[in-house]
C-alpha atoms as a PDB file:
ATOM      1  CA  UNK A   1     -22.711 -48.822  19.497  1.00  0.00           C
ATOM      2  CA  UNK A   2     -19.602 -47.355  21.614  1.00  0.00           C
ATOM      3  CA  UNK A   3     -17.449 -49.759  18.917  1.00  0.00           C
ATOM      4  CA  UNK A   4     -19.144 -47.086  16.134  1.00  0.00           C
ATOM      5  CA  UNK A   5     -18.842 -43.726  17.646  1.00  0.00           C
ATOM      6  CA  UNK A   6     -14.692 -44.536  18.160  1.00  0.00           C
ATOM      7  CA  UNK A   7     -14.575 -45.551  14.534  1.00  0.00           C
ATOM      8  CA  UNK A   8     -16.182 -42.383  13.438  1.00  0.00           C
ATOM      9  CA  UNK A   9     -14.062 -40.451  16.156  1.00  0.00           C
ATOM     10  CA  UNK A  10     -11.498 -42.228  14.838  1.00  0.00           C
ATOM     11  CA  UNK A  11     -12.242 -41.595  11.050  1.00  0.00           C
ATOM     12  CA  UNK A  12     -13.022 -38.149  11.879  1.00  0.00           C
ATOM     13  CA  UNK A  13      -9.829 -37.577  13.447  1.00  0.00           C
ATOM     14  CA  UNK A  14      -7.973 -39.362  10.320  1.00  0.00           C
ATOM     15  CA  UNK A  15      -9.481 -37.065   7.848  1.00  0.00           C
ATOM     16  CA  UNK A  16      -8.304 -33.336   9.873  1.00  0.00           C
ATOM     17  CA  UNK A  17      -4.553 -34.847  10.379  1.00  0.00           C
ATOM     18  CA  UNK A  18      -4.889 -35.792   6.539  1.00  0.00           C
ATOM     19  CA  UNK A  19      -6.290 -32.063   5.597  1.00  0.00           C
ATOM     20  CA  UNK A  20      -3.840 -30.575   7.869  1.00  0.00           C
ATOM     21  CA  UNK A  21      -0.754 -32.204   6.703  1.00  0.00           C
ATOM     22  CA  UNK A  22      -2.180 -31.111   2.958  1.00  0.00           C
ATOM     23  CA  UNK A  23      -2.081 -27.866   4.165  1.00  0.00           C
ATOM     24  CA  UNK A  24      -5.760 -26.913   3.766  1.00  0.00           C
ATOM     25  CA  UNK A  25      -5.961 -26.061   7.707  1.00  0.00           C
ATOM     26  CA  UNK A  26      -3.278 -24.293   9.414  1.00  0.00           C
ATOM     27  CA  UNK A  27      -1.141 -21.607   7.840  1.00  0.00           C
ATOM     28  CA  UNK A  28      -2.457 -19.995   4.829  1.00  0.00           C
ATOM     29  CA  UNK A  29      -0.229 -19.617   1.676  1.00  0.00           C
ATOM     30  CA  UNK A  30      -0.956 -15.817   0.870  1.00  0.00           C
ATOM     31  CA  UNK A  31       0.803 -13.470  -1.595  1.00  0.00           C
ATOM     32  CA  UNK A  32       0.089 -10.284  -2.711  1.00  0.00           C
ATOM     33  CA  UNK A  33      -1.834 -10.241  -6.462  1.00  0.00           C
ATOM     34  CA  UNK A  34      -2.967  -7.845  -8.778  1.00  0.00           C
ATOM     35  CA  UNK A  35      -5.559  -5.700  -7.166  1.00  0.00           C
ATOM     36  CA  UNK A  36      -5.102  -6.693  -3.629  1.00  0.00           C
ATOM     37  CA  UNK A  37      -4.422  -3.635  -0.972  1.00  0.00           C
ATOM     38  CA  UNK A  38      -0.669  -4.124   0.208  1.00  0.00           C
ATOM     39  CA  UNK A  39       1.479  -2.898   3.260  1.00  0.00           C
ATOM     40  CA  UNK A  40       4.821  -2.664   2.473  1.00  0.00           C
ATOM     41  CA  UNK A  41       8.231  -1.122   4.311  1.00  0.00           C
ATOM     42  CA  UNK A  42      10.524  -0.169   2.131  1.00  0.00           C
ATOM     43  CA  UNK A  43      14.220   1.650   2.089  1.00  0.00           C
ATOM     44  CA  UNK A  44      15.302   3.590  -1.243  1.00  0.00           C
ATOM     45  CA  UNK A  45      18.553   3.349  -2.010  1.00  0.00           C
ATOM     46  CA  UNK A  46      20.880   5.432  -4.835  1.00  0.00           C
ATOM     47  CA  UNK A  47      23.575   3.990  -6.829  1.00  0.00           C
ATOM     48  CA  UNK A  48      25.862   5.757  -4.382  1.00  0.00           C
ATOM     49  CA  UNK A  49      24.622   4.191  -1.535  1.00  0.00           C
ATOM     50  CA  UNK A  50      22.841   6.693  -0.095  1.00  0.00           C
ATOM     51  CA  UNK A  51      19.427   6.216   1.377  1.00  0.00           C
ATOM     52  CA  UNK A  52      16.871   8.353  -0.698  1.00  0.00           C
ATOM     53  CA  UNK A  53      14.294   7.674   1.914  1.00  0.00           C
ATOM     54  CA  UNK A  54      12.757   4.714   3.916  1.00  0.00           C
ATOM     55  CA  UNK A  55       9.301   4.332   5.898  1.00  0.00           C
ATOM     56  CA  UNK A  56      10.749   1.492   8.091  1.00  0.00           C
ATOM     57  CA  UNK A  57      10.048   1.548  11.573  1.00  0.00           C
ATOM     58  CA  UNK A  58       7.365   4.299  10.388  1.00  0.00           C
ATOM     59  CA  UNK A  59       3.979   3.385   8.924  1.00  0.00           C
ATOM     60  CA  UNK A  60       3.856   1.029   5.817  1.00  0.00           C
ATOM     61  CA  UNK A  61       2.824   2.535   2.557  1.00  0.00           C
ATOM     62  CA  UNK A  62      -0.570   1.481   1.119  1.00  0.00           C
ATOM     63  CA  UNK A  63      -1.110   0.641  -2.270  1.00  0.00           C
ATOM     64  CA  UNK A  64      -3.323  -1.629  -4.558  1.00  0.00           C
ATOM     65  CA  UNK A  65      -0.965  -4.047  -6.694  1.00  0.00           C
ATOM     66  CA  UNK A  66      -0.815  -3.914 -10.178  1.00  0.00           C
ATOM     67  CA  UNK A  67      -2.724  -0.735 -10.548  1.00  0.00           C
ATOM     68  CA  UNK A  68       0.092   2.178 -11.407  1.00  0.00           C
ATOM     69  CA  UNK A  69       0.359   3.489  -8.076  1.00  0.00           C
ATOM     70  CA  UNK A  70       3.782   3.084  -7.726  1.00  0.00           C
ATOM     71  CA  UNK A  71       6.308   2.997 -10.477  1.00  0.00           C
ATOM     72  CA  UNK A  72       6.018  -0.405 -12.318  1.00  0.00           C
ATOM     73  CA  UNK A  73       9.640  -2.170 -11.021  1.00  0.00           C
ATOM     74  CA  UNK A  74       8.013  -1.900  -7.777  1.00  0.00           C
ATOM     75  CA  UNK A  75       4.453  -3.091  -8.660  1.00  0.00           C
ATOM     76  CA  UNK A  76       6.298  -6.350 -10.259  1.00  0.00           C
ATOM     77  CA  UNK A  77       8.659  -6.962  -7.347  1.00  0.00           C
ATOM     78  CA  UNK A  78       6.091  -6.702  -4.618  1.00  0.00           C
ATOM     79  CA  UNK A  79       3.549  -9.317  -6.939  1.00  0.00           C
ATOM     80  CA  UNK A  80       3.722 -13.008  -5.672  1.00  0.00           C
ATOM     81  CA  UNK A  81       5.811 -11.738  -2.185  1.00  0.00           C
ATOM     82  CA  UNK A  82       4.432 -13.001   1.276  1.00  0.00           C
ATOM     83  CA  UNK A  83       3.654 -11.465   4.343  1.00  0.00           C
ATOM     84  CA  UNK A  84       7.078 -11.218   6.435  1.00  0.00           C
ATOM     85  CA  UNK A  85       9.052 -11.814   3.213  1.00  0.00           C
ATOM     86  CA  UNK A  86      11.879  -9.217   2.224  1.00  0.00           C
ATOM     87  CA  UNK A  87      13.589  -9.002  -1.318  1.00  0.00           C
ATOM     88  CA  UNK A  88      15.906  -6.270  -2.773  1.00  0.00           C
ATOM     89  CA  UNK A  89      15.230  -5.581  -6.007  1.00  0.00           C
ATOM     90  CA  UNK A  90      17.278  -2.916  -8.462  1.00  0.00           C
ATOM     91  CA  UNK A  91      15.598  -0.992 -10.573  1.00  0.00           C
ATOM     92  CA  UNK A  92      16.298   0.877 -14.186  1.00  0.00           C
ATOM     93  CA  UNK A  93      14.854   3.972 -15.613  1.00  0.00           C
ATOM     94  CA  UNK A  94      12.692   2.169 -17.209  1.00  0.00           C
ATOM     95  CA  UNK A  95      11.015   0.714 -14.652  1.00  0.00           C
ATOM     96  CA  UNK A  96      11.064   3.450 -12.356  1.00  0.00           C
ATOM     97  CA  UNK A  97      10.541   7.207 -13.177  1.00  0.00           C
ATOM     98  CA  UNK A  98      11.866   6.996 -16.625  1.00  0.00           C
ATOM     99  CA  UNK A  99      15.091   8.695 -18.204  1.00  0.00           C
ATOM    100  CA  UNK A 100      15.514  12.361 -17.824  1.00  0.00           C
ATOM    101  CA  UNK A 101      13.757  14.195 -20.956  1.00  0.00           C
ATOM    102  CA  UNK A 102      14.001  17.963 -22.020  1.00  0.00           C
ATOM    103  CA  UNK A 103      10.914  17.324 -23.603  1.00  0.00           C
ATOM    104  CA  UNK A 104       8.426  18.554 -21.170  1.00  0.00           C
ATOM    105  CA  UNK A 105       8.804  21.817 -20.373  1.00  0.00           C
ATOM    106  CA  UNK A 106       7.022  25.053 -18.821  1.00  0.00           C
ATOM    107  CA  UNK A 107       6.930  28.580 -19.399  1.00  0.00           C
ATOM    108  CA  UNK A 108       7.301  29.858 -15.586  1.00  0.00           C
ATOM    109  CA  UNK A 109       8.353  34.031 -14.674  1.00  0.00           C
ATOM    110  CA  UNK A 110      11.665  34.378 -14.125  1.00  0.00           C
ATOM    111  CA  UNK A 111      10.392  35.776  -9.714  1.00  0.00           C
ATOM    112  CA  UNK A 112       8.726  32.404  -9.639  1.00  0.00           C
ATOM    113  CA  UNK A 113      11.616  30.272 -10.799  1.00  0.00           C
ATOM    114  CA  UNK A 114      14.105  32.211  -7.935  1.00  0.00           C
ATOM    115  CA  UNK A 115      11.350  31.763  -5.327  1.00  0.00           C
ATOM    116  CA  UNK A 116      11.383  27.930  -5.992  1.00  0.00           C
ATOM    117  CA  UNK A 117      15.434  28.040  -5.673  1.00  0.00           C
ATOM    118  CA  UNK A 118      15.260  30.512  -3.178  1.00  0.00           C
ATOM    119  CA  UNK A 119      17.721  32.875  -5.015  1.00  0.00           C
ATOM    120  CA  UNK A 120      18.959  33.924  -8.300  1.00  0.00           C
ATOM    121  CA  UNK A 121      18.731  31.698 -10.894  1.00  0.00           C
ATOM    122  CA  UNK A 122      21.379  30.851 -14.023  1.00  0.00           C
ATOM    123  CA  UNK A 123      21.280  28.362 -16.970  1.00  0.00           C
ATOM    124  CA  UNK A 124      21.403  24.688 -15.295  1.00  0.00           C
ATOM    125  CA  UNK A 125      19.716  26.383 -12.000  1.00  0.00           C
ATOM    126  CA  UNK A 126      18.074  23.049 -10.268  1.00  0.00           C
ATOM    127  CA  UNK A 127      14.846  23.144  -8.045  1.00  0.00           C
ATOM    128  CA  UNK A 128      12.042  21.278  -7.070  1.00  0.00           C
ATOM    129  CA  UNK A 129       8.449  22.826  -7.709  1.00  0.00           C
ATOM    130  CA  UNK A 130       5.034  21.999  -8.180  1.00  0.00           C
ATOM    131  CA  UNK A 131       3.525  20.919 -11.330  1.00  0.00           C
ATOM    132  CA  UNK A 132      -0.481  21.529 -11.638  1.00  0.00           C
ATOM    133  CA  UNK A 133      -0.628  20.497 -14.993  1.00  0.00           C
ATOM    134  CA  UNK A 134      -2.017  16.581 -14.490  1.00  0.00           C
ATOM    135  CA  UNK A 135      -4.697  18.239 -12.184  1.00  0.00           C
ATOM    136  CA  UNK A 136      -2.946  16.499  -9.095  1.00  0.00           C
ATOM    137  CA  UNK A 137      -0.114  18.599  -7.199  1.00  0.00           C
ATOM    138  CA  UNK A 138       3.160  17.052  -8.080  1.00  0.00           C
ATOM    139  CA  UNK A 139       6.675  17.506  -6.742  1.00  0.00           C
ATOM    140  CA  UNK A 140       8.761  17.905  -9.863  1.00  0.00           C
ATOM    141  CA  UNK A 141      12.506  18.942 -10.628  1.00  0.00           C
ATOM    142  CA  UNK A 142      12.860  21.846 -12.581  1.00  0.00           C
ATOM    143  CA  UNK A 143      16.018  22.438 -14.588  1.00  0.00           C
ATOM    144  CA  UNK A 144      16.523  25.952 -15.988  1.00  0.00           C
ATOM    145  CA  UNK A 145      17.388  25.951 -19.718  1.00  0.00           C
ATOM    146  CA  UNK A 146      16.519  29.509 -21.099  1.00  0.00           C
ATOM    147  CA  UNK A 147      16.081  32.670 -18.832  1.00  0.00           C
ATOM    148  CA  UNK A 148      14.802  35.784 -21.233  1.00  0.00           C
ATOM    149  CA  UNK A 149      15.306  38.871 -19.124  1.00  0.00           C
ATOM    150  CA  UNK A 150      13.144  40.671 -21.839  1.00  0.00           C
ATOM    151  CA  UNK A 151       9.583  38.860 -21.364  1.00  0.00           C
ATOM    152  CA  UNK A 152      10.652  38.415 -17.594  1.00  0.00           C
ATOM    153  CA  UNK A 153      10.247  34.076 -18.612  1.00  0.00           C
ATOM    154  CA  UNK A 154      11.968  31.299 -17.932  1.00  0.00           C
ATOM    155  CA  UNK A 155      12.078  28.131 -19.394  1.00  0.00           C
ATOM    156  CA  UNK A 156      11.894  25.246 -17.139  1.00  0.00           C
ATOM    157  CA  UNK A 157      12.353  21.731 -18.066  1.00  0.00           C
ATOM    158  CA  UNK A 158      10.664  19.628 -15.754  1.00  0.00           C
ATOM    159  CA  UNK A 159      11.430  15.812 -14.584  1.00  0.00           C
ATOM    160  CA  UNK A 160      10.594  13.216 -11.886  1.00  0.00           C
ATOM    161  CA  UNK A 161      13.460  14.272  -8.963  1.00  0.00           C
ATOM    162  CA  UNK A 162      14.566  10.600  -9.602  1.00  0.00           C
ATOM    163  CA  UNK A 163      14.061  10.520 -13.319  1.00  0.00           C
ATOM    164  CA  UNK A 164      17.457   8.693 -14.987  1.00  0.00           C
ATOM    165  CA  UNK A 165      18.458   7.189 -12.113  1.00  0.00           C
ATOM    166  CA  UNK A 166      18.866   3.584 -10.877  1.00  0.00           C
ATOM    167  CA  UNK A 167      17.269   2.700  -7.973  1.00  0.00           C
ATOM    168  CA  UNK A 168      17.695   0.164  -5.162  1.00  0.00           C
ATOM    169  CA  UNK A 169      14.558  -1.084  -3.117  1.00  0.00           C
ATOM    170  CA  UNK A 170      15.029  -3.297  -0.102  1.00  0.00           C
ATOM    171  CA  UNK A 171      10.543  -4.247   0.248  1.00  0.00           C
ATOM    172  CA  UNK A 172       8.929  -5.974   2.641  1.00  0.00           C
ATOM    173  CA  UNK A 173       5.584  -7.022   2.430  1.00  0.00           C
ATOM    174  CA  UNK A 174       3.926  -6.140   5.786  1.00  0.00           C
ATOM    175  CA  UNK A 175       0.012  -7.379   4.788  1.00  0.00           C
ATOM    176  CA  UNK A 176      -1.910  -8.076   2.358  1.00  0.00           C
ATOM    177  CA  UNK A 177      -6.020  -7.061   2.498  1.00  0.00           C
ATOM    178  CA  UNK A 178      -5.841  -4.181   4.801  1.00  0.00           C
ATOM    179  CA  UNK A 179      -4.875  -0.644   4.086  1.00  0.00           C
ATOM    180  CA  UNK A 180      -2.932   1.284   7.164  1.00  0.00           C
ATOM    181  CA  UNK A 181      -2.052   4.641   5.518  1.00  0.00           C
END
């Protein structure tokens, strides 16, 4: 009977060295998917090499993959990354906040336009304001590109601040599953 309980010790200790060196027990082969809560740090870089902003060594940003939070570059180039892993990706227009367009546009009073640049303003006048219209409060750039002194109007054309540009990312992913921010 002792002769039995070995070989089944024995057997039993077989089969987790077997499962273990398959990887089934152990470390976990996570990455992020479509529709899983991430944790990313990330550092923003301009073509210029300046750093547009960065939440390292801050708290990482929060976002559900594959779901339009963020622009779409940085949706893809997060998908399939690993906790701990860190990948610089470069993104165009395209897949970031689009080129810049003169086709969206408001109507804004020529005191509210110089309150948002803090002084007078002139054709080409550049500012950043608030945009109501999607029903969330936005931080837009506003370029001036008519100013009629009779109806007291401006025209503003307004744009992402980073519309047309190419942008640098350095990501990593943080965690998957848990949101911190």
């Amino acid at each position: 009977m002792n002769q039995k309980i070995v070989g089944i010790l024995f057997a039993a200790v077989a089969l987790c060295l077997v499962i273990f060196s398959a990887g089934c027990i152990g470390t976990v082969d996570q990455t992020a998917k479509v529709n899983d809560t991430v944790n990313v740090f990330y550092t923003l870089t301009l073509e210029d090499g300046t750093v547009y902003q960065t939440n390292v060594n801050g708290t990482p940003l929060s976002f559900v993959l594959g779901t339009g939070q963020v622009v779409k570059g940085f949706d893809d180039a997060v998908l399939g990354m690993k906790p701990g892993e860190t990948k610089t990706v470069t993104l165009t227009p395209d897949l970031a906040y689009g080129q810049y367009s003169y086709n969206t546009y408001a109507d804004v009073p020529i005191s509210l336009a110089e309150g948002y640049n803090q002084g007078p303003i002139d054709i080409g006048s550049t500012f950043l304001m608030y945009d109501y219209s999607t029903g969330a409060i936005q931080v837009v750039l506003g370029e001036v590109v008519i100013i009629d002194n009779e109806s007291n109007m401006t025209r503003v054309v307004i744009n992402p601040p980073l519309a047309g540009k190419t942008l640098t990312f350095e990501i990593t992913l943080d965690s998957i599953g848990t949101q911190t921010t």
